[in-house]
C-alpha atoms as a PDB file:
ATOM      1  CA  UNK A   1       0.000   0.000   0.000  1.00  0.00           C
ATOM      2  CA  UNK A   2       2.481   2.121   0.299  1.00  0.00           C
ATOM      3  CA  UNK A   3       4.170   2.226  -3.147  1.00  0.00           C
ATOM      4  CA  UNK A   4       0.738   2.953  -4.410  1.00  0.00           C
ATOM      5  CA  UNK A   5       0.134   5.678  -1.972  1.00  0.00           C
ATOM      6  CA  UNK A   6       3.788   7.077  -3.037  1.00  0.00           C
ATOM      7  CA  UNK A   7       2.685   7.048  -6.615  1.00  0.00           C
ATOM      8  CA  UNK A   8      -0.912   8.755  -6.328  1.00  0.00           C
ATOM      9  CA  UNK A   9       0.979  11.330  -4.450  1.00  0.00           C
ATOM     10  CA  UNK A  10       4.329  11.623  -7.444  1.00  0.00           C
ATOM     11  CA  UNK A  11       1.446  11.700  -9.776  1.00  0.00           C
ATOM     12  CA  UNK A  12      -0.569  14.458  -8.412  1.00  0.00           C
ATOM     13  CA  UNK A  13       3.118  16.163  -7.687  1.00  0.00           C
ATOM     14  CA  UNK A  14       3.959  16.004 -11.237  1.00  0.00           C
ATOM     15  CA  UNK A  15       0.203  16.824 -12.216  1.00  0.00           C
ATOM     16  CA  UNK A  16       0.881  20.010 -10.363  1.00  0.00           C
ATOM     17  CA  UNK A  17       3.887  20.724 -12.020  1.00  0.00           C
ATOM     18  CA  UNK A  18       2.678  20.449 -15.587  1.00  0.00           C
ATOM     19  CA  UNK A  19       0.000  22.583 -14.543  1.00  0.00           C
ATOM     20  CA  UNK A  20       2.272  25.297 -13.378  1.00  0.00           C
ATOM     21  CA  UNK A  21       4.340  24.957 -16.769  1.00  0.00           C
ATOM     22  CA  UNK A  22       1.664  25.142 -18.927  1.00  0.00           C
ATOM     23  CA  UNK A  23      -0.016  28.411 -16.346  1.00  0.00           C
ATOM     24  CA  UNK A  24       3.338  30.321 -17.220  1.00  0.00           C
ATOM     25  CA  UNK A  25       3.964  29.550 -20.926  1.00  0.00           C
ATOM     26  CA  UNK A  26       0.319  31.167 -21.371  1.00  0.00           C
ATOM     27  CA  UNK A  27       1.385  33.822 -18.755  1.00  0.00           C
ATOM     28  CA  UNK A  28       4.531  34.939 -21.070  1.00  0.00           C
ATOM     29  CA  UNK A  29       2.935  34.458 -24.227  1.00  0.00           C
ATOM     30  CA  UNK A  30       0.009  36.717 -23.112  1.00  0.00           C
ATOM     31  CA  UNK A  31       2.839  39.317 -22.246  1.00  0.00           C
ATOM     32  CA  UNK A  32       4.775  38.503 -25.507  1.00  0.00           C
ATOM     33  CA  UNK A  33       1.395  39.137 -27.403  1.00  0.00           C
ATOM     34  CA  UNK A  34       0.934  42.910 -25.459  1.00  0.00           C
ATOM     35  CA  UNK A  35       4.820  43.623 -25.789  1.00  0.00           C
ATOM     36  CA  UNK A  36       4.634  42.951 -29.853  1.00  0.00           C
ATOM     37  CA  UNK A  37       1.389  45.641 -29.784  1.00  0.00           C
ATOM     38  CA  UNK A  38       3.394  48.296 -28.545  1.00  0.00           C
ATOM     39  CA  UNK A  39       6.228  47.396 -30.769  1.00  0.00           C
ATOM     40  CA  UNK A  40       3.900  47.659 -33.502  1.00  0.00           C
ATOM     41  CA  UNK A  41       2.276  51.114 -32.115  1.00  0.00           C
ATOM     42  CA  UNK A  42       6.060  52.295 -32.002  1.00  0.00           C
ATOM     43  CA  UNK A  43       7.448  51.378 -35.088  1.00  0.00           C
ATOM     44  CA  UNK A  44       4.065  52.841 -36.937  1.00  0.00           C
ATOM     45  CA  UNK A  45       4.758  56.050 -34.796  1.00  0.00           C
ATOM     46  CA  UNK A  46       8.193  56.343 -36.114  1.00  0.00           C
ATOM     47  CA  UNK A  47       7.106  55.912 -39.675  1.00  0.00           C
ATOM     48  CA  UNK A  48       4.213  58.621 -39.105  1.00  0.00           C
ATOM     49  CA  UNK A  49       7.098  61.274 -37.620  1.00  0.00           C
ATOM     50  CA  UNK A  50       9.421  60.320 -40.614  1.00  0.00           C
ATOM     51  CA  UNK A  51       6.535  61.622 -42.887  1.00  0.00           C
ATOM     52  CA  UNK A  52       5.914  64.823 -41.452  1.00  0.00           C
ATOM     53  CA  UNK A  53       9.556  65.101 -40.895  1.00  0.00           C
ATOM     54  CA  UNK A  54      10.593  64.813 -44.886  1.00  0.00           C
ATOM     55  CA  UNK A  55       7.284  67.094 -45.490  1.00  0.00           C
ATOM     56  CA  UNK A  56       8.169  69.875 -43.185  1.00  0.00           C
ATOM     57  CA  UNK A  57      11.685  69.497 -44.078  1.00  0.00           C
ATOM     58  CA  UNK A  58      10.172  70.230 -47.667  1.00  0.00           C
ATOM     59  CA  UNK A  59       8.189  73.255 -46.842  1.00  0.00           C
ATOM     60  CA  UNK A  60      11.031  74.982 -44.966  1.00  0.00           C
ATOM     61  CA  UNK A  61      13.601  74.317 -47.871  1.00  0.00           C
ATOM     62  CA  UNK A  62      11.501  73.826 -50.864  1.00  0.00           C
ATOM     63  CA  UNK A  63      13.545  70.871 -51.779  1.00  0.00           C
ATOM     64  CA  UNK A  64      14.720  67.691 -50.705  1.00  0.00           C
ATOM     65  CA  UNK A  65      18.176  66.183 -50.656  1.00  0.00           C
ATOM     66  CA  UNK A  66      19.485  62.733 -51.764  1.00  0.00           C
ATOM     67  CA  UNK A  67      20.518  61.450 -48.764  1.00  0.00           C
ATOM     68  CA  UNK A  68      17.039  62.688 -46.925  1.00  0.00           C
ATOM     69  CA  UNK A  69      15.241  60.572 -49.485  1.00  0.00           C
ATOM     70  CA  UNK A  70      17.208  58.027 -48.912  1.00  0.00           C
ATOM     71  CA  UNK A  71      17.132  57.926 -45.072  1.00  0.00           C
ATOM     72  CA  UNK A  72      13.097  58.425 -45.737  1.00  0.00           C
ATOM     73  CA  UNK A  73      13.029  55.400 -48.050  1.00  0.00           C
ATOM     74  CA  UNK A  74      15.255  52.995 -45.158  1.00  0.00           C
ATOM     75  CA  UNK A  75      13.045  54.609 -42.373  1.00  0.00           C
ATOM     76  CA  UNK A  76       9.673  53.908 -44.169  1.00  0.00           C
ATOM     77  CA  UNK A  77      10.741  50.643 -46.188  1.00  0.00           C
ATOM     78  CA  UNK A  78       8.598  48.594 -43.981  1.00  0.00           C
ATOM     79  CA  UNK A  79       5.251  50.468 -44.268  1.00  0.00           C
ATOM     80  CA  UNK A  80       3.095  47.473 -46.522  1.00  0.00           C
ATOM     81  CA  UNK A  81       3.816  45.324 -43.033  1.00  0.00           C
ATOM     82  CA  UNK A  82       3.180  47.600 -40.740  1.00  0.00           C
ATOM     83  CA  UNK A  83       0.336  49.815 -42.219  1.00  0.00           C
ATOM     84  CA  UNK A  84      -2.966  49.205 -45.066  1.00  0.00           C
ATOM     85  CA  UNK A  85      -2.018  48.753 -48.390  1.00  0.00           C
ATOM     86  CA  UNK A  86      -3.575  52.616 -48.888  1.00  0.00           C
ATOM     87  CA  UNK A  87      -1.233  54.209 -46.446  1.00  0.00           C
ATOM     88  CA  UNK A  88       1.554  52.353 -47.632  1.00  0.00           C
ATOM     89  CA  UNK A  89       0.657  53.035 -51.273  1.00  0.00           C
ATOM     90  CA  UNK A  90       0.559  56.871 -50.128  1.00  0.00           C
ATOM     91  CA  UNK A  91       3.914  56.953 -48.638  1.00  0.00           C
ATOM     92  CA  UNK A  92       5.421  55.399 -51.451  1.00  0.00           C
ATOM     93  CA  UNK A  93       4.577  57.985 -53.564  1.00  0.00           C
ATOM     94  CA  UNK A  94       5.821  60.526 -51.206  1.00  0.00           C
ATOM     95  CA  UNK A  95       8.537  58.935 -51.758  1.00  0.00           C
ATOM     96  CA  UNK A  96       8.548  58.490 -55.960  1.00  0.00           C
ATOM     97  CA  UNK A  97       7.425  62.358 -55.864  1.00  0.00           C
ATOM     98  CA  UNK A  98       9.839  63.474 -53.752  1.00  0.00           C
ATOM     99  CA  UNK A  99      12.730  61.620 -56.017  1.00  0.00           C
ATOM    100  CA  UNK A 100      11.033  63.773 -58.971  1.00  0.00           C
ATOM    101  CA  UNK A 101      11.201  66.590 -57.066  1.00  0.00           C
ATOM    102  CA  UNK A 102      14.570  66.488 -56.412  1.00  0.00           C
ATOM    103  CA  UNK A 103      15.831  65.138 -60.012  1.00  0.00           C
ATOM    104  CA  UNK A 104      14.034  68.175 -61.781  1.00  0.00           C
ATOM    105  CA  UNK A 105      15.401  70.637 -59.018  1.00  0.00           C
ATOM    106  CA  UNK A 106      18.694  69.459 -60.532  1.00  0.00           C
ATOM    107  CA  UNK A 107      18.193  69.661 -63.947  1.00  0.00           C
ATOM    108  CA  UNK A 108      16.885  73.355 -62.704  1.00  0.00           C
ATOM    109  CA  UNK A 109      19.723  74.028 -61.037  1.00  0.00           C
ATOM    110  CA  UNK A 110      22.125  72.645 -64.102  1.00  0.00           C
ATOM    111  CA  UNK A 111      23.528  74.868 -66.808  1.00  0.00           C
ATOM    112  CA  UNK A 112      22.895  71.887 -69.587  1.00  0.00           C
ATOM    113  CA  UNK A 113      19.513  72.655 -69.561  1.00  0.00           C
ATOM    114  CA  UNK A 114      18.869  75.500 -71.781  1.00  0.00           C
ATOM    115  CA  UNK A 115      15.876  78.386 -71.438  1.00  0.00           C
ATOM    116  CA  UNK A 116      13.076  77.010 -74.021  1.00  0.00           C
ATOM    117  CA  UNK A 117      10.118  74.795 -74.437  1.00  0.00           C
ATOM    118  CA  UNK A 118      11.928  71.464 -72.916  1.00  0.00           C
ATOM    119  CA  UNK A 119      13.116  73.571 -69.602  1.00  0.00           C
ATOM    120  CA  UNK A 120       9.584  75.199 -69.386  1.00  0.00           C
ATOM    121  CA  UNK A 121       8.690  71.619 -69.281  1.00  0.00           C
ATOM    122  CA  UNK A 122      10.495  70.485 -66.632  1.00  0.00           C
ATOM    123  CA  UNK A 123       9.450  73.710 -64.306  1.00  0.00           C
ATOM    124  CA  UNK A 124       6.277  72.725 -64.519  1.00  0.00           C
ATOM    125  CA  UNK A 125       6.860  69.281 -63.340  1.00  0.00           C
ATOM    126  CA  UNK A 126       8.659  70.610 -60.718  1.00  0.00           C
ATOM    127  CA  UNK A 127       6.276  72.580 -59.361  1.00  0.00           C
ATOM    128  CA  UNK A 128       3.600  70.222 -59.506  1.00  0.00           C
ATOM    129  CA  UNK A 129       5.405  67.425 -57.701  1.00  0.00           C
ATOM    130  CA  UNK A 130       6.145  70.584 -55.393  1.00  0.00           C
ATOM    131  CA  UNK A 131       2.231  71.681 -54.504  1.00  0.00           C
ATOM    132  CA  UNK A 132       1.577  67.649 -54.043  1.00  0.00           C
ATOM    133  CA  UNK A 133       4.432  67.515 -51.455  1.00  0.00           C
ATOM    134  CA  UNK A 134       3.546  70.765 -49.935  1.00  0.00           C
ATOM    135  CA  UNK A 135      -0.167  69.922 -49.826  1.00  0.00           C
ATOM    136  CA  UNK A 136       0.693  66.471 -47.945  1.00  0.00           C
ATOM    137  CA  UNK A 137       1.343  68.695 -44.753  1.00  0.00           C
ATOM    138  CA  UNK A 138      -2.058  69.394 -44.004  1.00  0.00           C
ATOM    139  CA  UNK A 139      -3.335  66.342 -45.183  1.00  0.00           C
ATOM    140  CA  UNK A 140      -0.654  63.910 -43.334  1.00  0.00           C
ATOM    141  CA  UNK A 141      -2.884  63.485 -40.391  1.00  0.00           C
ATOM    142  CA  UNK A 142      -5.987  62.616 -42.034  1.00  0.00           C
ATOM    143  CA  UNK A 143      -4.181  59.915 -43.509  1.00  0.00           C
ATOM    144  CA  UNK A 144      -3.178  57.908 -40.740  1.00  0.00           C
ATOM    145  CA  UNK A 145      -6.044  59.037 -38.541  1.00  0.00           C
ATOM    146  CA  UNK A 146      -7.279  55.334 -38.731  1.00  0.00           C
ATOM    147  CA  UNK A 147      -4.313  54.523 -36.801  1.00  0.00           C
ATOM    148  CA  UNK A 148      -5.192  55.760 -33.150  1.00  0.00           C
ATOM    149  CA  UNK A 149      -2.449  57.273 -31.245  1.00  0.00           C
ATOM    150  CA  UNK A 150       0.030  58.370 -34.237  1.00  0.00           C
ATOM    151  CA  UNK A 151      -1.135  61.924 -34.460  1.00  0.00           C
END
């Protein structure tokens, strides 16, 4: 009798004990689950700041560098994951417009590019790509307004 009672009471010991596992692997995933939310929350905040950063960056200069479009392209790389296939769509083409932005500010800027019909041409695209961009500013926040939080 008492081997049996030895094992009812090993059984109910190691009964326990799987119990208690299994209580904290649902205990940490539970907190794994919250901490990946608020990863998410700040990596779609940091994309939100790196679009009103390259916009007002735009309206103070009037142009955008290279490397800034570059850095904005790393930062924001990610957006299709992290965002709706609208936003994302939207910050690419901040990102495509500012690119033509800053390739027709250089031809501008060049001497290769004489005055006549073909440079007219390229001022205008300029400054269209430039009233998109600058427009952006005020509509930045309705964009990601579905994303509470970001604004």
């Amino acid at each position: 009798m008492d081997t049996l009672l030895f094992l009812n009471i090993l059984q109910t010991i190691l009964l326990l004990a799987i119990a208690a596992g299994t209580a904290f692997l649902v205990y940490r995933t539970r907190i794994g689950a919250r901490g990946t939310r608020r990863s998410l929350h700040t990596r779609r905040r940091e994309v939100f700041v790196d679009v009103v950063r390259i916009l007002n960056r735009l309206g103070k200069t009037g142009e955008l560098g290279k490397e800034e479009l570059l850095d904005f392209r790393s930062r924001t790389q990610d957006a299709a994951l992290l965002f709706d296939t609208e936003l994302a769509e939207y910050i690419d083409e901040i990102y495509a417009r500012g690119v033509k932005l800053m390739s027709t500010g250089e031809a501008l800027k060049g001497t290769a590019l004489p005055i006549g019909e073909k440079r007219d041409e390229i001022t205008v695209e300029n400054a269209r790509h430039t009233i998109w961009l600058a427009d952006q500013i005020a509509m930045v926040g309705k964009k990601f307004e579905r994303y509470p939080g970001l604004r």
